[in-house]
N, C-alpha and C. Protein backbone atom coordinates (compact mmCIF):
# COMPACT_ATOMS: atom_id res chain seq x y z
N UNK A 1 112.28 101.21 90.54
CA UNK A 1 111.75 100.12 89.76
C UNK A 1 110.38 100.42 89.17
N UNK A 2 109.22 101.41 90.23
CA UNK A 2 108.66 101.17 89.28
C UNK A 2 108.28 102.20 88.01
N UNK A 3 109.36 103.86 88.48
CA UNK A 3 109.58 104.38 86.92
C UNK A 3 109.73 103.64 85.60
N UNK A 4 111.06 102.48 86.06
CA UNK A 4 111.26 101.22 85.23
C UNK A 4 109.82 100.75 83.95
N UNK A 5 109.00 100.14 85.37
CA UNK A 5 108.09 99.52 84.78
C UNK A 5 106.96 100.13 84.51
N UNK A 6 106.98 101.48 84.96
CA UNK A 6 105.46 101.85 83.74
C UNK A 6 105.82 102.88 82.58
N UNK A 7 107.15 103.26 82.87
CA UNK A 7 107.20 104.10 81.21
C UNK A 7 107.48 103.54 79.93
N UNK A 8 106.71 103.89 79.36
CA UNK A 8 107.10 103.18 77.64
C UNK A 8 108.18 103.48 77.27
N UNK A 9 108.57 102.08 76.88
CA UNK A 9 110.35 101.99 76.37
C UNK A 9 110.94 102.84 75.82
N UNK A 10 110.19 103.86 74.90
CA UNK A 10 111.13 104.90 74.07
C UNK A 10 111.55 105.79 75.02
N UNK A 11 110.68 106.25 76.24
CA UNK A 11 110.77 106.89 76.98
C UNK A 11 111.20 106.30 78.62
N UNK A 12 111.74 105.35 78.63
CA UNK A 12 112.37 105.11 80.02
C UNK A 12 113.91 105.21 80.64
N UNK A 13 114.53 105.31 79.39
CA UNK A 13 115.93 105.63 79.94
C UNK A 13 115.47 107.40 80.53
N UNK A 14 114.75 108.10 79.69
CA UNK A 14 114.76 109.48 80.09
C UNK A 14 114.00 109.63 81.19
N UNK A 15 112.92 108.84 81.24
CA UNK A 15 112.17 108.70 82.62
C UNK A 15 112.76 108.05 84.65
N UNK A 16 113.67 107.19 83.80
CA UNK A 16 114.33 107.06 84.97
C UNK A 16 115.44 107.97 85.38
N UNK A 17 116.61 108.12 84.29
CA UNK A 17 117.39 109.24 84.99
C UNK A 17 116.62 110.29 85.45
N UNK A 18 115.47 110.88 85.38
CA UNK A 18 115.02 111.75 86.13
C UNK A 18 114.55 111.40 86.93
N UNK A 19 113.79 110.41 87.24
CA UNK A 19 113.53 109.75 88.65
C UNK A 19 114.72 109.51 89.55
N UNK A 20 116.01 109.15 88.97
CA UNK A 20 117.34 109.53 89.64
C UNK A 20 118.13 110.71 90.50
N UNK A 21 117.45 111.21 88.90
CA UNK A 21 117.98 112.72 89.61
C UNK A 21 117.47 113.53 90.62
N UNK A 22 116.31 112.96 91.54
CA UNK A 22 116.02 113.85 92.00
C UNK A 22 116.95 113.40 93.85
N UNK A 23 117.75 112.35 93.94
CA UNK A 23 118.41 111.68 94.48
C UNK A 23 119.36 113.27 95.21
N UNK A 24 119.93 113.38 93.31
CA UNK A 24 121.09 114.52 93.73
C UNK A 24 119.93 116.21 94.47
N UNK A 25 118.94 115.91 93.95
CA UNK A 25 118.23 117.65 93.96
C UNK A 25 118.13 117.24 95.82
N UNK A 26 117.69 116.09 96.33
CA UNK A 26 117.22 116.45 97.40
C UNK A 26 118.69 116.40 98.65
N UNK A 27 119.89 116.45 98.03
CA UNK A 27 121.05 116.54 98.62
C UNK A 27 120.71 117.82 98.88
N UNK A 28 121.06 118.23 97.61
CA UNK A 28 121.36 119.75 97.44
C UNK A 28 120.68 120.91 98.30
N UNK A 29 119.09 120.32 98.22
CA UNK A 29 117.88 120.74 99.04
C UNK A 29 118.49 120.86 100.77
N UNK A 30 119.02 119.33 101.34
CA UNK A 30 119.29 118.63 102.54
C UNK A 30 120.58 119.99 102.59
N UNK A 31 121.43 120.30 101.71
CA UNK A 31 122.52 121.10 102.43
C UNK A 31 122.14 122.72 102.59
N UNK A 32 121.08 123.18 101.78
CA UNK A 32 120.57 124.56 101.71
C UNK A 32 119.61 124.85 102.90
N UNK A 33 118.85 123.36 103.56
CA UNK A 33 118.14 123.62 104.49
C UNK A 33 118.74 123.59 105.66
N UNK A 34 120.43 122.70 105.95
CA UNK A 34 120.86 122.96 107.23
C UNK A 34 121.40 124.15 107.29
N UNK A 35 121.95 124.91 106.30
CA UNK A 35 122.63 126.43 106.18
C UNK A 35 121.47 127.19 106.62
N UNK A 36 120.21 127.19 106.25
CA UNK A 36 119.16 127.96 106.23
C UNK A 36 118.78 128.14 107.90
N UNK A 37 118.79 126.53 108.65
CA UNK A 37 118.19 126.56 110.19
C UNK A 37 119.11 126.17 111.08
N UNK A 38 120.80 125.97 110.66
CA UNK A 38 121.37 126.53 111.67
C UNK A 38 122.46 127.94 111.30
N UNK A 39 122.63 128.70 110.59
CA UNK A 39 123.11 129.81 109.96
C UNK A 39 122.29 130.68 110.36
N UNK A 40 120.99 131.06 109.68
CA UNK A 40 120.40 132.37 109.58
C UNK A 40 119.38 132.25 110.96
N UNK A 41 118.58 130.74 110.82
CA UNK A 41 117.61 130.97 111.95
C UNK A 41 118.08 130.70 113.15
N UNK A 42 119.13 130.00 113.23
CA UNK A 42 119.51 129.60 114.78
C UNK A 42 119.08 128.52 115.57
N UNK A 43 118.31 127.82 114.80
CA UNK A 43 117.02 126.71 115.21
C UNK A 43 117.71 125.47 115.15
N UNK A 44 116.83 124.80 116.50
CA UNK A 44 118.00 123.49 116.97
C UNK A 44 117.76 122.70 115.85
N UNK A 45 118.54 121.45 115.86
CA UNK A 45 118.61 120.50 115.16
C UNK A 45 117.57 119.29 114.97
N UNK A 46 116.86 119.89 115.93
CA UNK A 46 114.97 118.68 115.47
C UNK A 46 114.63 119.09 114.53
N UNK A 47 114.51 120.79 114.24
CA UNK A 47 113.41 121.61 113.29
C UNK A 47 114.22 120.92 111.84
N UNK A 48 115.42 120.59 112.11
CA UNK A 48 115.91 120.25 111.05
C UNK A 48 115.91 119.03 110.51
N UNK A 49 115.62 118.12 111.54
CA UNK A 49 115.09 116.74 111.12
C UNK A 49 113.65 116.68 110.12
N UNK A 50 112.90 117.55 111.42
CA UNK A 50 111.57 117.37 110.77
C UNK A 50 111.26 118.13 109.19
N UNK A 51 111.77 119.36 109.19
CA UNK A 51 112.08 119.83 107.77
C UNK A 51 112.29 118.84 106.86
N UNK A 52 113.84 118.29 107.10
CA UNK A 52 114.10 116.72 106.40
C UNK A 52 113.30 115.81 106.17
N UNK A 53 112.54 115.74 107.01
CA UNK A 53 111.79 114.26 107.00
C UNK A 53 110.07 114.87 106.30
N UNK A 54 110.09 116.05 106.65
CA UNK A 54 108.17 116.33 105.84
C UNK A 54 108.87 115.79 104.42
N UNK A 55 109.37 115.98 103.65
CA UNK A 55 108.97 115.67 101.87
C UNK A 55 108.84 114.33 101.90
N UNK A 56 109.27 113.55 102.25
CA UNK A 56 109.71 111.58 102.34
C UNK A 56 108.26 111.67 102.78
N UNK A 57 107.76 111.79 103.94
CA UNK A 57 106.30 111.65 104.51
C UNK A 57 105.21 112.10 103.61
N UNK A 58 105.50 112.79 103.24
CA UNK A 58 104.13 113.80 101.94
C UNK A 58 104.42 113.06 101.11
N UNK A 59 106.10 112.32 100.42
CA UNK A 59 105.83 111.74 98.95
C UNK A 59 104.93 110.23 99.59
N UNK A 60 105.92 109.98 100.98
CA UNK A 60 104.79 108.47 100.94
C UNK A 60 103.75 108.63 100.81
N UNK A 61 102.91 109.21 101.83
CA UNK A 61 101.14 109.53 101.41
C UNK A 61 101.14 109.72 99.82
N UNK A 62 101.31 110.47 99.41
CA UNK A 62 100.67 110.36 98.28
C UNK A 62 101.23 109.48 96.96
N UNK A 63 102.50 109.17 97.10
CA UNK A 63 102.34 107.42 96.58
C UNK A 63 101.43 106.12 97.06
N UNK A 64 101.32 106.46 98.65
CA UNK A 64 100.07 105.62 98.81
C UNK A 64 98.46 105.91 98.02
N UNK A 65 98.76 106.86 98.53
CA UNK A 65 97.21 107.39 97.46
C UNK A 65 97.26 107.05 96.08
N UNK A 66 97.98 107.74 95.28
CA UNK A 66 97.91 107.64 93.84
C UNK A 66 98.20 107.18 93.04
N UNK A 67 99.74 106.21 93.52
CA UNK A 67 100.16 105.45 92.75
C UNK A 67 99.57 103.93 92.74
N UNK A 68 98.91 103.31 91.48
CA UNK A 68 98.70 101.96 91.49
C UNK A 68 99.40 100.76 92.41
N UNK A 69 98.96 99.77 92.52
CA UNK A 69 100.57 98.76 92.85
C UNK A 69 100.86 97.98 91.33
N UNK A 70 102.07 97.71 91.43
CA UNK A 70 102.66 97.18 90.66
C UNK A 70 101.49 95.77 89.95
N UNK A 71 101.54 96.26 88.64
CA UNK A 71 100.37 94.78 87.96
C UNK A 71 101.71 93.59 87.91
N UNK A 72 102.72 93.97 88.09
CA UNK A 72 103.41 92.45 87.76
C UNK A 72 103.45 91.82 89.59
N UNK A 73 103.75 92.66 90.29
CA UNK A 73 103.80 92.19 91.86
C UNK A 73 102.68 91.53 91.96
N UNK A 74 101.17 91.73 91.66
CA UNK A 74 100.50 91.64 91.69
C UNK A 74 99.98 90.51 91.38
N UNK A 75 100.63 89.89 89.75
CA UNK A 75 100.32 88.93 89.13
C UNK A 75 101.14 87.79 89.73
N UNK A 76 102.44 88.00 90.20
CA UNK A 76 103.32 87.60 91.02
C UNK A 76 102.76 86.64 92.62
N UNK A 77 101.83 87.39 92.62
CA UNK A 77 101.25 87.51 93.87
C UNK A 77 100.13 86.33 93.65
N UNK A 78 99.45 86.20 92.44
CA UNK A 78 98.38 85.65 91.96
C UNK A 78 97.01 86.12 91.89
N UNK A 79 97.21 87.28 92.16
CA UNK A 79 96.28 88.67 92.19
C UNK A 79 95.81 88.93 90.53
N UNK A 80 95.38 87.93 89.92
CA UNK A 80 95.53 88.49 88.38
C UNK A 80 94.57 89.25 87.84
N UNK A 81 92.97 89.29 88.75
CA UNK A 81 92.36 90.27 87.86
C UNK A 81 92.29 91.51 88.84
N UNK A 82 93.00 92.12 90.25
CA UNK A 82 93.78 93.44 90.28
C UNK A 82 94.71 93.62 89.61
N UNK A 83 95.93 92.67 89.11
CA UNK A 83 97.48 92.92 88.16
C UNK A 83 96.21 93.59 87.20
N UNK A 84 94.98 92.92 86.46
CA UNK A 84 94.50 93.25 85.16
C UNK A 84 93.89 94.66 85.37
N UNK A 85 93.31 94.93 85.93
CA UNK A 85 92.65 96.14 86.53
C UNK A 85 93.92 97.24 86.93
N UNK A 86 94.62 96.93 87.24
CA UNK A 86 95.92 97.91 87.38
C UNK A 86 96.82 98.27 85.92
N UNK A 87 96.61 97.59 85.71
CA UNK A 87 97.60 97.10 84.02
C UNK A 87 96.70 98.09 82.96
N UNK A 88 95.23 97.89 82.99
CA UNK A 88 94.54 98.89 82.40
C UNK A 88 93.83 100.30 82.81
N UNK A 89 94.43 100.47 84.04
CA UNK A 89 94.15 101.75 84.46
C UNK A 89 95.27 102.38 84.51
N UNK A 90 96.85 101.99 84.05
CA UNK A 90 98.21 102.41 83.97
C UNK A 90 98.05 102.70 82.25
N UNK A 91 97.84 102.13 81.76
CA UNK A 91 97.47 101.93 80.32
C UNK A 91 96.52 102.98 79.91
N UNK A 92 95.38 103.17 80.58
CA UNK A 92 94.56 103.94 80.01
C UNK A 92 95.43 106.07 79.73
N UNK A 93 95.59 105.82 81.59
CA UNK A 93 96.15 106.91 82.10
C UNK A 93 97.39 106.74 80.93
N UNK A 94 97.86 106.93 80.19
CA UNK A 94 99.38 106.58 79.92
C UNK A 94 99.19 106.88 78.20
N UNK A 95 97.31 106.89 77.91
CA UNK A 95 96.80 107.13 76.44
C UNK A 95 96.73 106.07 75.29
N UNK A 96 96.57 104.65 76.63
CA UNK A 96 96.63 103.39 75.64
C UNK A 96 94.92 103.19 75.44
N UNK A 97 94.89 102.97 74.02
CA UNK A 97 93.57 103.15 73.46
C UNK A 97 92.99 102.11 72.30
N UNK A 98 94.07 100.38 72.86
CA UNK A 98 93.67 99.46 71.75
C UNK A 98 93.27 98.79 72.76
N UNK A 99 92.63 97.28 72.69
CA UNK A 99 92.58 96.26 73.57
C UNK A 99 92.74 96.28 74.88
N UNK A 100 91.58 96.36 76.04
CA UNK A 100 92.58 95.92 77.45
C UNK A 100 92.52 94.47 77.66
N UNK A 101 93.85 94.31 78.68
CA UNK A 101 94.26 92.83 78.77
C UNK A 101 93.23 92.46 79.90
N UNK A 102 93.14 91.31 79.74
CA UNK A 102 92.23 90.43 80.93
C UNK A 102 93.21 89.46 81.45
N UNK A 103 92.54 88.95 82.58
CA UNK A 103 93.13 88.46 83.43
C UNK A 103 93.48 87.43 83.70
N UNK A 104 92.94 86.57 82.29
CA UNK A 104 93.03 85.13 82.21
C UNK A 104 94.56 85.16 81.18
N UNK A 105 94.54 86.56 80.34
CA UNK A 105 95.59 86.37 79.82
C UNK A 105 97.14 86.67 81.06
N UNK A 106 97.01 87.74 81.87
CA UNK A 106 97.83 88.14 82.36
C UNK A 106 98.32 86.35 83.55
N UNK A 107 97.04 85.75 83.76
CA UNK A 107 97.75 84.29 84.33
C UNK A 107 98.02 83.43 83.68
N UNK A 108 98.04 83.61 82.18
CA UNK A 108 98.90 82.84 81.57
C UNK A 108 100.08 83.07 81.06
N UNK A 109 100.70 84.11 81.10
CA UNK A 109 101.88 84.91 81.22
C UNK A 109 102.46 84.37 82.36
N UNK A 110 102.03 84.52 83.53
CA UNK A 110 102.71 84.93 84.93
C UNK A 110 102.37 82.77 85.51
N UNK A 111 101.91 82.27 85.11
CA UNK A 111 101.62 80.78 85.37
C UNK A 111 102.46 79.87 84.26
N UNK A 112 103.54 79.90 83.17
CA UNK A 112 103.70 78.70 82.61
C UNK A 112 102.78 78.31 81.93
N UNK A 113 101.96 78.72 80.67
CA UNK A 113 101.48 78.21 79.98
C UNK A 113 100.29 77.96 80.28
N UNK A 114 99.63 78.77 81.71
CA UNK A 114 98.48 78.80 82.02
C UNK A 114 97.97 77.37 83.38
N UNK A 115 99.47 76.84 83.85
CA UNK A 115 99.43 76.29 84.83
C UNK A 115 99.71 76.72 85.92
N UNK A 116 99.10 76.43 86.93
CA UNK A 116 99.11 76.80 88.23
C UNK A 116 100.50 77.29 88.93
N UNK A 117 101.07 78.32 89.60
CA UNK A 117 102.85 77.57 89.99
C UNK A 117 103.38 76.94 90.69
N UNK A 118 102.32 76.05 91.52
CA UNK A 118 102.65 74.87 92.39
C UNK A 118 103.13 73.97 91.18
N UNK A 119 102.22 73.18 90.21
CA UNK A 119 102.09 72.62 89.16
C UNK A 119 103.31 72.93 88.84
N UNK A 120 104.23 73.82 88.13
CA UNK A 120 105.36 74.19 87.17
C UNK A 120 106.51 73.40 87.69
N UNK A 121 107.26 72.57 86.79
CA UNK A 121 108.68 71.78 87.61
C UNK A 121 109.41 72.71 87.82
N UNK A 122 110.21 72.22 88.59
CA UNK A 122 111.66 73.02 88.74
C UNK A 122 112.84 72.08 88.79
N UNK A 123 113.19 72.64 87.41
CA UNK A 123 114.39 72.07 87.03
C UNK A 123 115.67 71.73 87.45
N UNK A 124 115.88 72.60 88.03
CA UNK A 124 117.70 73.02 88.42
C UNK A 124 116.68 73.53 90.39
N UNK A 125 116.99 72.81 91.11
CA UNK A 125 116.09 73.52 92.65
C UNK A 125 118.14 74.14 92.77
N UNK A 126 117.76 75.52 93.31
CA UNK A 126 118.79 76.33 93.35
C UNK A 126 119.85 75.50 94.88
N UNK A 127 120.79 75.76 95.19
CA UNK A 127 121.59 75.44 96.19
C UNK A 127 121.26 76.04 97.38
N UNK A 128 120.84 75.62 98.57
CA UNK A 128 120.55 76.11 99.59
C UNK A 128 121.95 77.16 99.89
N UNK A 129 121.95 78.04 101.44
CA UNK A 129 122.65 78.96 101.60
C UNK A 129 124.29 77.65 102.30
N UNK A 130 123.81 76.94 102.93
CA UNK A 130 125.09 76.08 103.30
C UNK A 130 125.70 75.38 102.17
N UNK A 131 125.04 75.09 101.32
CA UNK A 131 125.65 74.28 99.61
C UNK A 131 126.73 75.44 99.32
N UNK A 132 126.25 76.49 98.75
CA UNK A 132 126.85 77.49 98.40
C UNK A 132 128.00 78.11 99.24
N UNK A 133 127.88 78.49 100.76
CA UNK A 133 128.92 78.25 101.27
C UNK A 133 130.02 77.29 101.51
N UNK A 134 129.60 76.16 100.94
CA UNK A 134 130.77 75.33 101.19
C UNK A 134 131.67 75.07 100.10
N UNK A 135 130.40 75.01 98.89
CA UNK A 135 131.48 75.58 97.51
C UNK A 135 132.40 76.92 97.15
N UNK A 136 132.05 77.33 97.85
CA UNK A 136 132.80 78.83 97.54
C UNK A 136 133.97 78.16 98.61
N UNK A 137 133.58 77.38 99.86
CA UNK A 137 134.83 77.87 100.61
C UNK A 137 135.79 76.56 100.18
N UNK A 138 135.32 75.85 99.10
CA UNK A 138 136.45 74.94 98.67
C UNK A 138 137.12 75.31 97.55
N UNK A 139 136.61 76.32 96.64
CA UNK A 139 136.83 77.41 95.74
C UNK A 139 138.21 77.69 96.62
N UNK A 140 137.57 78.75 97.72
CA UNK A 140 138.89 79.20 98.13
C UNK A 140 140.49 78.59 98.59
N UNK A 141 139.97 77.13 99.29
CA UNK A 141 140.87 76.37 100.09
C UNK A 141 141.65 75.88 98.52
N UNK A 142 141.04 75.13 97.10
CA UNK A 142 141.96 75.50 96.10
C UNK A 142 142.68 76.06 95.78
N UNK A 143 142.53 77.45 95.76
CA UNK A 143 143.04 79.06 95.59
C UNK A 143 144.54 79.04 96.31
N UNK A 144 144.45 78.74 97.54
CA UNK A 144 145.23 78.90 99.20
C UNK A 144 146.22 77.60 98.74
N UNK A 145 145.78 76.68 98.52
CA UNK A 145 146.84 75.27 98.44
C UNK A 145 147.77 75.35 97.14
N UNK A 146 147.39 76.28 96.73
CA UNK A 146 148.21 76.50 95.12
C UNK A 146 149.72 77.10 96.00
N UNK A 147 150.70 76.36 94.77
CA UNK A 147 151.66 77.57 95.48
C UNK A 147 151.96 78.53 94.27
N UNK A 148 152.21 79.33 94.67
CA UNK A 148 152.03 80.82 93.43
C UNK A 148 153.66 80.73 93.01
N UNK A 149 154.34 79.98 93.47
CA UNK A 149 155.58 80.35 93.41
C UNK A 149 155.91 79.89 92.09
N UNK A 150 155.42 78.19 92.08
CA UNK A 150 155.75 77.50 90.96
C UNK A 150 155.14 77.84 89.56
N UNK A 151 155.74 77.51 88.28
CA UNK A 151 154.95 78.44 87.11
C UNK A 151 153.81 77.48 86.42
């Protein structure tokens, strides 16, 4: 998601399938390294965990380190002048060189017109998890009472 959300549109279908792909590379990686330490080296099956598991650990650290957090989580969050401060340090890095956004704009985006989101109605309040189960299961008991036979 967030290849998704910081590559510029011309460039995100190509940006994500490669963020995809590396899905398949680290298979490929995962089957060359068990051939490698139980085939040639002979080495039990921890060395092979931990092998496995250093790249995931090194990419977390340094997604913790380097990667921003998300300016929409952020704004989401009500965090709007870090979302703004993130938004223009993704922007800058990225060779954006008109206007940066502020933060009064980014909470009026992420607020309804610049209202609070306690404040915002809600129109349609969604169906709790028992509503929904009971419609579906009268959905079904419909379904069941039919007889299929007749045309």
């Amino acid at each position: 998601p967030l290849a998704t959300e910081l590559s510029p549109p011309k460039e995100r279908g190509f940006v994500v399938s490669v963020a995809n792909s590396f899905w398949t590379v680290g298979l490929i990686a995962n089957g060359i390294w068990a051939w490698v330490v139980f085939e040639w080296l002979e080495i039990s099956w921890r060395v092979f965990v931990m092998i496995c598991t250093l790249p995931s650990v090194i990419g977390g650290i340094l997604i913790w380190w380097l990667v921003p957090e998300s300016p929409r989580h952020l704004a989401l969050q009500g965090q709007y002048d870090r979302a703004a401060r993130n938004a223009n340090k993704i922007a800058l890095d990225l060779g954006y060189r008109g206007a940066l956004i502020q933060d009064t704009e980014i909470e009026h985006q992420f607020t309804d017109a610049g209202r609070r989101p306690s404040q915002i109605m809600i129109s349609a309040i969604p169906p709790t998890f028992k509503e929904k189960l009971r419609e579906e299961s009268e959905k079904i008991k419909r379904v069941l009472e039919k007889d299929l036979r007749k045309p």
